[in-house]
Protein backbone atom coordinates (compact mmCIF):
# COMPACT_ATOMS: atom_id res chain seq x y z
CA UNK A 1 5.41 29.82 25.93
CA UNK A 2 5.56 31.79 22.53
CA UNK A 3 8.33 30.49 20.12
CA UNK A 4 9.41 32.03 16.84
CA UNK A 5 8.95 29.72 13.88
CA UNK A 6 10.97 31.38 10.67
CA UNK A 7 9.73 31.00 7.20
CA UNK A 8 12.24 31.36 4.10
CA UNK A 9 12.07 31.16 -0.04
CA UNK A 10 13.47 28.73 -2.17
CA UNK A 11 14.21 25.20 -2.75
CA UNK A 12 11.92 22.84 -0.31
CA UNK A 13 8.61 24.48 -0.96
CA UNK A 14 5.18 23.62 1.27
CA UNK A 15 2.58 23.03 -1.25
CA UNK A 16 0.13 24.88 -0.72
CA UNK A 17 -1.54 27.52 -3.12
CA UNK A 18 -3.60 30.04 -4.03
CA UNK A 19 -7.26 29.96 -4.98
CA UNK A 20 -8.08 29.56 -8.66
CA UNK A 21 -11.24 28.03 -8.83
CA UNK A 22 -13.90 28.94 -11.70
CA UNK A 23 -17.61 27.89 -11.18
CA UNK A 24 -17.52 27.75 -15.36
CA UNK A 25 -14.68 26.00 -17.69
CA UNK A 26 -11.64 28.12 -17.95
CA UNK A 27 -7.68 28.47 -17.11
CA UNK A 28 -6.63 28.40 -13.84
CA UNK A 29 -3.75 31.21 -13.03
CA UNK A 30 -2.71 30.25 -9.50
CA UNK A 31 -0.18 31.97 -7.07
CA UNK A 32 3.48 30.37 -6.17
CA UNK A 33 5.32 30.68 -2.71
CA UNK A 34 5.96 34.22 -2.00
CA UNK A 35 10.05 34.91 -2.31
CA UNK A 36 10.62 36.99 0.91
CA UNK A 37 11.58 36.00 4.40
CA UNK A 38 9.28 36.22 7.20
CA UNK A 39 9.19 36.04 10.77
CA UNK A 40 6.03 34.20 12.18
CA UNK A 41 4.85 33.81 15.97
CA UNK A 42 3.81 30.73 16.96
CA UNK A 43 2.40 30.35 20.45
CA UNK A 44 1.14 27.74 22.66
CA UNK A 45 -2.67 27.13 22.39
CA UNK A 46 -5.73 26.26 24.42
CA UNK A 47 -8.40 23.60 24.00
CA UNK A 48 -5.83 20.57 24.01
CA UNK A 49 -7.16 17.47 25.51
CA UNK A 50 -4.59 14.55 27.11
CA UNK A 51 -4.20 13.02 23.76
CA UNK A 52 -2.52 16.07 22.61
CA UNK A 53 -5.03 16.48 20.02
CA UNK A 54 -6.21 20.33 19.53
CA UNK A 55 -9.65 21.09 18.05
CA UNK A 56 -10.81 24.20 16.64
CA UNK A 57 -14.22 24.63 15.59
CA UNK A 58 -14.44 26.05 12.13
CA UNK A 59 -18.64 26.83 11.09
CA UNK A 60 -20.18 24.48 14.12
CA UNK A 61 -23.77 26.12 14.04
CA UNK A 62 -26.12 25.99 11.73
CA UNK A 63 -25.68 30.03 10.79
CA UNK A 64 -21.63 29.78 10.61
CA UNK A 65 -22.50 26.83 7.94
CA UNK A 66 -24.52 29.39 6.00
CA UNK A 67 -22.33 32.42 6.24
CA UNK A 68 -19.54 30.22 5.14
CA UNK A 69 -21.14 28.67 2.30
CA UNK A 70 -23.09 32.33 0.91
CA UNK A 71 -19.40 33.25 1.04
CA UNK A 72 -18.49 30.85 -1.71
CA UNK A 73 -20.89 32.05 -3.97
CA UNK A 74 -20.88 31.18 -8.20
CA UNK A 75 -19.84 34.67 -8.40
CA UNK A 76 -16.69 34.47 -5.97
CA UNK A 77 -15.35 31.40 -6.98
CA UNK A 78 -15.89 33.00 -10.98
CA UNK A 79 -13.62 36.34 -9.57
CA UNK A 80 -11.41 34.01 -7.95
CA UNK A 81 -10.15 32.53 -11.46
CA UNK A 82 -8.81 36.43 -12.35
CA UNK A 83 -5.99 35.85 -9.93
CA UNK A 84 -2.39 35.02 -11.33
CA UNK A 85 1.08 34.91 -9.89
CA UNK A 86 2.96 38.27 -8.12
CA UNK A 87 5.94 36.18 -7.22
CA UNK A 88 7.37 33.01 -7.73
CA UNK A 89 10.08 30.83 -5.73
CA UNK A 90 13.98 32.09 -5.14
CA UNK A 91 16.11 30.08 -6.72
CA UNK A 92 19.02 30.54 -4.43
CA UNK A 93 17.64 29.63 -0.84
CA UNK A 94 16.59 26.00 0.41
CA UNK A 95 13.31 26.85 1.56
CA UNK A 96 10.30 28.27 1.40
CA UNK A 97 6.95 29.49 2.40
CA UNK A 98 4.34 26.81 2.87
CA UNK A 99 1.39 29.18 1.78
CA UNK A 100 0.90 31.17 -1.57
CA UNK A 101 -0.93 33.97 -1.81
CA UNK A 102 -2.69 35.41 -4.95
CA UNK A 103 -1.98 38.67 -6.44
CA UNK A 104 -3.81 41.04 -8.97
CA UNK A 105 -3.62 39.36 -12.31
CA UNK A 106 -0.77 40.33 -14.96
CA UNK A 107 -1.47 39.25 -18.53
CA UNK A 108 2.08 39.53 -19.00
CA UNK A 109 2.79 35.98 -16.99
CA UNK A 110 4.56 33.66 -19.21
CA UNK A 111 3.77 30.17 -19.57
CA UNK A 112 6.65 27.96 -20.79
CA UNK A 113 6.78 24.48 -22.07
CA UNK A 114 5.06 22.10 -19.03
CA UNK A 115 7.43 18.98 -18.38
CA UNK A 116 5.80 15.25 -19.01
CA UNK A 117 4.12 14.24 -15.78
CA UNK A 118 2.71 10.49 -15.38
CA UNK A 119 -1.01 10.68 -16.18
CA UNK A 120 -3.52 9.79 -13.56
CA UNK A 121 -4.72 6.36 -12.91
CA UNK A 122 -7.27 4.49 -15.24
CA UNK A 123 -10.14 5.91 -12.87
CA UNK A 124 -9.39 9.21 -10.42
CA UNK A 125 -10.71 9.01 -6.72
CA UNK A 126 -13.32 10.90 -6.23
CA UNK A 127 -13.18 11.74 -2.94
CA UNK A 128 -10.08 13.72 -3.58
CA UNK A 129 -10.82 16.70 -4.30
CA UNK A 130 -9.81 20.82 -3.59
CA UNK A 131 -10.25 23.04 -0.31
CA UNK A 132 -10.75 26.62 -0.07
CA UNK A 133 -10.07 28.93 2.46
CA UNK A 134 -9.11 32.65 3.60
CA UNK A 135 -6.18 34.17 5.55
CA UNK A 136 -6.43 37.80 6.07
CA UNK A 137 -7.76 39.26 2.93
CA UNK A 138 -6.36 36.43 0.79
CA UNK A 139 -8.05 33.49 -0.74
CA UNK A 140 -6.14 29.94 -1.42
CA UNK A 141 -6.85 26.39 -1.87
CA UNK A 142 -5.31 23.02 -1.17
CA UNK A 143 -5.25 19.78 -2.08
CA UNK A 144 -7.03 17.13 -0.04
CA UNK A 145 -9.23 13.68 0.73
CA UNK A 146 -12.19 12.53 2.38
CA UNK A 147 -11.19 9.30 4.76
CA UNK A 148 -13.57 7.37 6.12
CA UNK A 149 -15.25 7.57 10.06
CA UNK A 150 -18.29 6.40 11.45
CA UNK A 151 -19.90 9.40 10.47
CA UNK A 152 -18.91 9.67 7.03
CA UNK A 153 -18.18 13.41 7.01
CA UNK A 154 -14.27 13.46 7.33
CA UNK A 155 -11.37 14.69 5.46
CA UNK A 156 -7.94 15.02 5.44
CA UNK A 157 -5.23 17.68 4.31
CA UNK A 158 -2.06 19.25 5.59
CA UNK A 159 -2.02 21.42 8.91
CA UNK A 160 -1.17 24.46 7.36
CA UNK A 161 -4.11 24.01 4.78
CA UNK A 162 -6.60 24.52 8.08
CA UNK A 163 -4.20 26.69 10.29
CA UNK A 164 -2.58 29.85 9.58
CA UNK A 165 0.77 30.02 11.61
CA UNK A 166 0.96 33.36 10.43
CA UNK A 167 -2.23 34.75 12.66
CA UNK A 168 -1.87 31.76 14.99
CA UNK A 169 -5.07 30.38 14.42
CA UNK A 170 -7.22 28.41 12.07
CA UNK A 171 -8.31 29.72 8.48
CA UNK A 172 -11.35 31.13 7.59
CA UNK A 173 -14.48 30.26 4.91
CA UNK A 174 -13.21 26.52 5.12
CA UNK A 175 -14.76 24.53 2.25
CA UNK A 176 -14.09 20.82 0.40
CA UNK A 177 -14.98 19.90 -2.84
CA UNK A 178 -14.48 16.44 -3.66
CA UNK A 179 -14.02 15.66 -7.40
CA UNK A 180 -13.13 19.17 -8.07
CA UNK A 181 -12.95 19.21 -11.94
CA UNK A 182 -12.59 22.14 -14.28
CA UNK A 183 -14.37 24.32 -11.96
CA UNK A 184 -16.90 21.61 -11.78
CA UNK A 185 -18.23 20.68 -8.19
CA UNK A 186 -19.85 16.89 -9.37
CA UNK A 187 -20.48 16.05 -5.77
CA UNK A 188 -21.23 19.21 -4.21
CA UNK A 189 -19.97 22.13 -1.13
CA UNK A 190 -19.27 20.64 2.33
CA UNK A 191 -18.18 23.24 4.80
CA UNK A 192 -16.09 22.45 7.51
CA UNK A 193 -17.16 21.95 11.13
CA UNK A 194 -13.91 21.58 13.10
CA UNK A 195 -10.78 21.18 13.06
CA UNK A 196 -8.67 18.15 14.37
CA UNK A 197 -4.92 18.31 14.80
CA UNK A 198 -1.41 17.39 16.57
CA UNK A 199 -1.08 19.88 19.26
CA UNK A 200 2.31 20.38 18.32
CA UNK A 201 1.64 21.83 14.82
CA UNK A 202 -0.34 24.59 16.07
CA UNK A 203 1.78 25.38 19.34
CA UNK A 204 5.32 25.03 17.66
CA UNK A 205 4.86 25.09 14.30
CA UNK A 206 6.19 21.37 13.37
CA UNK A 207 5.73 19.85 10.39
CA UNK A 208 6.36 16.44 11.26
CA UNK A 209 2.31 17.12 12.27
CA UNK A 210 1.76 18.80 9.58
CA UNK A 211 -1.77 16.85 9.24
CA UNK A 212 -5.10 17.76 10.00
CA UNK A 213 -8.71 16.10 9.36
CA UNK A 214 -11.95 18.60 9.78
CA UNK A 215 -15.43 17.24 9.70
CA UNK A 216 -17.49 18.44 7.80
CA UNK A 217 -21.55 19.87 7.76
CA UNK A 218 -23.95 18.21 4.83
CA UNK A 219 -22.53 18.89 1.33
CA UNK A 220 -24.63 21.88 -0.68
CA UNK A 221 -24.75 22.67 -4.49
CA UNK A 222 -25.64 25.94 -6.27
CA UNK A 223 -28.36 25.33 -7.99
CA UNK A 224 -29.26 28.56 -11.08
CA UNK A 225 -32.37 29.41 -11.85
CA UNK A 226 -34.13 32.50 -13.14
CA UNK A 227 -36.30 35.30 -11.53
CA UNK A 228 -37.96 38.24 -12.82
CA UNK A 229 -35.29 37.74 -15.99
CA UNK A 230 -32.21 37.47 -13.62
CA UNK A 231 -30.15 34.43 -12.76
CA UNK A 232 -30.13 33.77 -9.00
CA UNK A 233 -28.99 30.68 -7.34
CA UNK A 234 -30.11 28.51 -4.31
CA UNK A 235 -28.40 26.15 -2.08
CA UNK A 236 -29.42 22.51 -2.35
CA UNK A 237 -29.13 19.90 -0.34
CA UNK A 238 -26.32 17.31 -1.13
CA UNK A 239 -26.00 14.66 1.40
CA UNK A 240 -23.05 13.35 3.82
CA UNK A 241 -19.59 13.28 2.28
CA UNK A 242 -18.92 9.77 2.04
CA UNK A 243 -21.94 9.24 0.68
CA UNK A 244 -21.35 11.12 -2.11
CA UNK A 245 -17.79 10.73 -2.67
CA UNK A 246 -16.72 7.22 -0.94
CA UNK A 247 -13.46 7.43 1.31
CA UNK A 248 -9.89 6.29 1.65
CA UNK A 249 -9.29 4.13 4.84
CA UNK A 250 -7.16 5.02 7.40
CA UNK A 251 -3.72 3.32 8.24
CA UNK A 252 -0.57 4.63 10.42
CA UNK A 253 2.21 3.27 11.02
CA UNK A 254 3.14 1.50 7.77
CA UNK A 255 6.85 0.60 6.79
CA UNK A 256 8.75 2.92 4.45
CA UNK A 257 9.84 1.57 1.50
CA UNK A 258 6.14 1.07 0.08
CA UNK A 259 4.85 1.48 -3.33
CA UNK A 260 2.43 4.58 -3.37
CA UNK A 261 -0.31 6.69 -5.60
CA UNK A 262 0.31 10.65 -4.43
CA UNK A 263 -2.50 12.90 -5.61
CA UNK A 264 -2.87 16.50 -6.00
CA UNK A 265 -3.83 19.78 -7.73
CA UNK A 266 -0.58 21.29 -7.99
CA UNK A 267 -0.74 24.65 -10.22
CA UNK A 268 2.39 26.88 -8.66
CA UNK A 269 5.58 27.19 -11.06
CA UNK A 270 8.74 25.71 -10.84
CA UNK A 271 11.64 27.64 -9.74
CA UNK A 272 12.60 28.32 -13.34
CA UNK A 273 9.27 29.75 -13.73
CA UNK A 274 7.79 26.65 -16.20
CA UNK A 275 4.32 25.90 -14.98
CA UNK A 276 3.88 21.98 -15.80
CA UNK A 277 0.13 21.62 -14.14
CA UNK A 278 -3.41 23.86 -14.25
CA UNK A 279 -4.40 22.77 -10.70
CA UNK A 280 -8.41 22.07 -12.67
CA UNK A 281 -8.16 18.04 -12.85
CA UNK A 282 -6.52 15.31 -10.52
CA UNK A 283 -2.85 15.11 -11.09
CA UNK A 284 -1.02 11.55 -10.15
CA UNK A 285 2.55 10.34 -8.88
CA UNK A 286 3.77 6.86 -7.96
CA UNK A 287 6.53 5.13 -7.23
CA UNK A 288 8.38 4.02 -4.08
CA UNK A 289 9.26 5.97 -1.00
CA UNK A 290 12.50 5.99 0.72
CA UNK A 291 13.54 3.95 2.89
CA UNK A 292 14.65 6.11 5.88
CA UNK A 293 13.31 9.51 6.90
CA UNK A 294 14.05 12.90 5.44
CA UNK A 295 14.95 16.39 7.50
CA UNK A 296 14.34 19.64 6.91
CA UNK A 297 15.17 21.94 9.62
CA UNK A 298 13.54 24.96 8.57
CA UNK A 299 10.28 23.25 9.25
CA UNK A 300 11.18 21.07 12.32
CA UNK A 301 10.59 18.14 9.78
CA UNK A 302 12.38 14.91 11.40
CA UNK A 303 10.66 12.38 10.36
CA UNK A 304 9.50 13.28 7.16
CA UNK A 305 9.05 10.35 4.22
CA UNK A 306 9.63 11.51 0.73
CA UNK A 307 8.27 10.03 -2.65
CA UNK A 308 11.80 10.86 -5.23
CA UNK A 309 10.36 11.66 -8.52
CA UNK A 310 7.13 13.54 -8.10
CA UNK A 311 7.76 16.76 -10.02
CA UNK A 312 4.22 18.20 -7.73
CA UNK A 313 4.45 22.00 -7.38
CA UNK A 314 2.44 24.32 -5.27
CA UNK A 315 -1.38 23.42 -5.02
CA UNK A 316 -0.37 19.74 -3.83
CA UNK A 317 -0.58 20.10 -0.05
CA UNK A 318 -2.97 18.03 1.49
CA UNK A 319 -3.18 15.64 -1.29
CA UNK A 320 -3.14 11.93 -0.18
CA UNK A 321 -0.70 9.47 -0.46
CA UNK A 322 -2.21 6.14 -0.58
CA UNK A 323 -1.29 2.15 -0.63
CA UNK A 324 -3.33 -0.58 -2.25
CA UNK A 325 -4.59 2.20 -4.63
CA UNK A 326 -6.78 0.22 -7.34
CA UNK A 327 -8.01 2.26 -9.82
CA UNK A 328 -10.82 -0.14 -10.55
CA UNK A 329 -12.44 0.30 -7.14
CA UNK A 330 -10.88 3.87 -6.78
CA UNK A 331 -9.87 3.51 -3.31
CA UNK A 332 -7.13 2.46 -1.15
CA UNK A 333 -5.45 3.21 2.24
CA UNK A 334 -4.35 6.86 2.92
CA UNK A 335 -1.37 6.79 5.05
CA UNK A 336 0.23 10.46 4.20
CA UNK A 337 -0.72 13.92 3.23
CA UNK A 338 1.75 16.11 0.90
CA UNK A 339 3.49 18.43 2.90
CA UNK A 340 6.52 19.84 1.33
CA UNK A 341 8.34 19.81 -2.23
CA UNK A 342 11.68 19.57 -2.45
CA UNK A 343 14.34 20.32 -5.26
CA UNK A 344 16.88 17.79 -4.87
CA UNK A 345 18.52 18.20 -7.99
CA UNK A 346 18.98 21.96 -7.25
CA UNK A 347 18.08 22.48 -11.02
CA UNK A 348 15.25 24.61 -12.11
CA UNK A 349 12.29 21.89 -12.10
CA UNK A 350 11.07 20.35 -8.31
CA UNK A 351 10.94 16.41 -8.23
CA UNK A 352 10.10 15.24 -4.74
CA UNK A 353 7.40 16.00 -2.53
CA UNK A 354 6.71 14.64 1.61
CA UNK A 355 4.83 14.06 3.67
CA UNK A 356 4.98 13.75 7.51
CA UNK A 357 5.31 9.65 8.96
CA UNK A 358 1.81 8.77 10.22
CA UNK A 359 2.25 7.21 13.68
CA UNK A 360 0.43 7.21 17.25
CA UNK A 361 0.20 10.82 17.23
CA UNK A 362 -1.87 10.50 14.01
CA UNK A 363 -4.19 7.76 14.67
CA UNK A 364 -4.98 10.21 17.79
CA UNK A 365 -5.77 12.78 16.03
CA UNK A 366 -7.61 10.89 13.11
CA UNK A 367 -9.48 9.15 16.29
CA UNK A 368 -10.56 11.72 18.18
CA UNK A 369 -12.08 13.59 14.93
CA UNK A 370 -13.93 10.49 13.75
CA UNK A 371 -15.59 10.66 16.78
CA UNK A 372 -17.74 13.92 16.46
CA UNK A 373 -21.03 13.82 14.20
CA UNK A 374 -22.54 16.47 12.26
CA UNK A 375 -25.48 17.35 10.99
């Protein structure tokens, strides 16, 4: 059965944002929620086992892992950096589009006066790191994690960082880079292999399963070197994720009420227009989360559990929320991905973000996708 799931601007914003990635230093010019309404079929889909669990595969052979990854060439994610902002969230609606798309670039943007964010821990994880992706003819990335499986080639982000509700079906070009720095890959490419999620995000649209976790092929790195007097580059080998990036554990089912480390890339602006983050290093909240669930009804949140005080904008989706962070061993236990941003104040800066409660339906999920090895 096909429902309609409607998208509006404003106030609670879904993270996500658009690709600005640069293979070389540079400034990052990404692209904020776009400010028009939208009507968005969502229908029921196939492949769903009796766990409820949906799986879509994303580059499973061997020549999908290399179209995918000659996609993401030096060169593209270099163009990629020209992009900058068309639009940027309404100030007078609650909600928003959970996807930002990029625009052609306007040297006329203005950049106004960032507000103080808390700076990182001592160390930043490196397994969290950026994904990119393609919807339509429209790049974007995400924020997200690599968690650890048997297999060591998981990671985690938001749903609607690996499925486009607006085509009904998942994203193209999928790629993670943990450690994501500057436009600095340290620990390499790792394409994704398929996608694991709630059957209930993809079928209605609900953000209380706004999670998914994709495993992933062996990482690759571009490696330059010089022919005949030009530069070329060739793929190298770069091992299994985990390997190269360690992993969050896994835990559902926590309490609310729990001290926690949220990180991100956010990059979007604020609804006044200020643009407090770049989206090219590891950006850090913490504090304590709520102690009963949060609603929106625009997203068929329910059950959602918000972190007050995180001033995240778009570019944070997927990032993981995490307990018994150290920042000595750089790891912890991820029990949350960033799904939405909120504006509770209803002034011009955001300062929440949520994520949806990790339960039964999530250990599922994250079970089922541990499960599947890759070469």
């Amino acid at each position: 059965m096909t429902r309609k799931l409607t998208l509006a601007a404003g106030g609670v914003v879904a993270a996500a944002s658009a690709v600005a990635v640069l293979w070389s230093h540079g400034p990052a010019v990404p692209a904020t929620a776009a400010s028009r309404v939208a009507t968005t079929p969502v229908s029921a889909v196939t492949g769903v086992n009796k766990n409820g669990v949906s799986a879509f595969p994303l580059a499973p052979t061997q020549a999908d892992e290399r179209r995918v990854a000659a996609y993401w060439s030096p060169e593209r994610l270099k163009q990629a950096s020209s992009y900058v902002p068309s639009t940027k969230p309404s100030r007078s609606t609650r909600s928003t589009t959970s996807a930002a798309e990029v625009g052609p670039g306007d040297a006329k943007t203005r950049v106004r006066a960032p507000r103080a964010a808390a700076p990182p821990p001592v160390a930043s994880p490196p397994m969290v790191g950026k994904v990119f992706f393609r919807v339509g003819d429209k790049e974007y990335w995400c924020s997200a994690s690599a968690v650890h499986s048997a297999h060591r080639n998981l990671v985690a982000t938001a749903g609607h960082c690996a499925y486009a509700l607006s085509q009904d079906k998942p994203v193209q070009n999928w790629v993670f880079i943990p450690g994501y720095h500057d436009g600095v890959a340290p620990s390499g490419i790792f394409v994704g292999h398929t996608l694991y999620m709630q059957e209930d995000f993809a079928g209605q649209g609900d953000f209380d399963r706004d999670y998914a976790f994709v495993t992933v092929h062996r990482g690759f790195s571009w490696q330059p070197y010089v022919e005949n007097g030009r530069l070329k580059y060739r793929s190298v080998d770069a091992g299994r994720l985990e390997d190269k990036a360690g992993a969050f554990k896994f835990a559902s089912g926590k309490p609310l009420g729990r001290s926690t480390y949220v990180f991100g890339y956010p990059a979007g602006a604020n609804p006044d227009g200020s643009r407090p983050y770049t989206g090219q290093t590891v950006t850090s909240c913490n504090g304590t989360t709520e102690k009963k669930y949060v609603s929106a009804p625009t997203w068929q949140l329910e059950h959602g559990v918000r972190l007050p005080g995180c001033p995240f904008t778009a570019g944070a989706s997927g990032g993981p929320w995490v307990i018994g962070y150290s920042a000595t061993t750089r790891t912890g236990y991820l029990t949350g991905i960033t799904s939405l941003t909120w504006n509770l104040s209803g002034g011009g800066r955001l300062d929440a973000v949520s994520t949806p409660y990790f339960n039964q339906l999530t250990q599922r999920v994250y079970a089922q996708a541990s499960k599947q090895a890759t070469d």
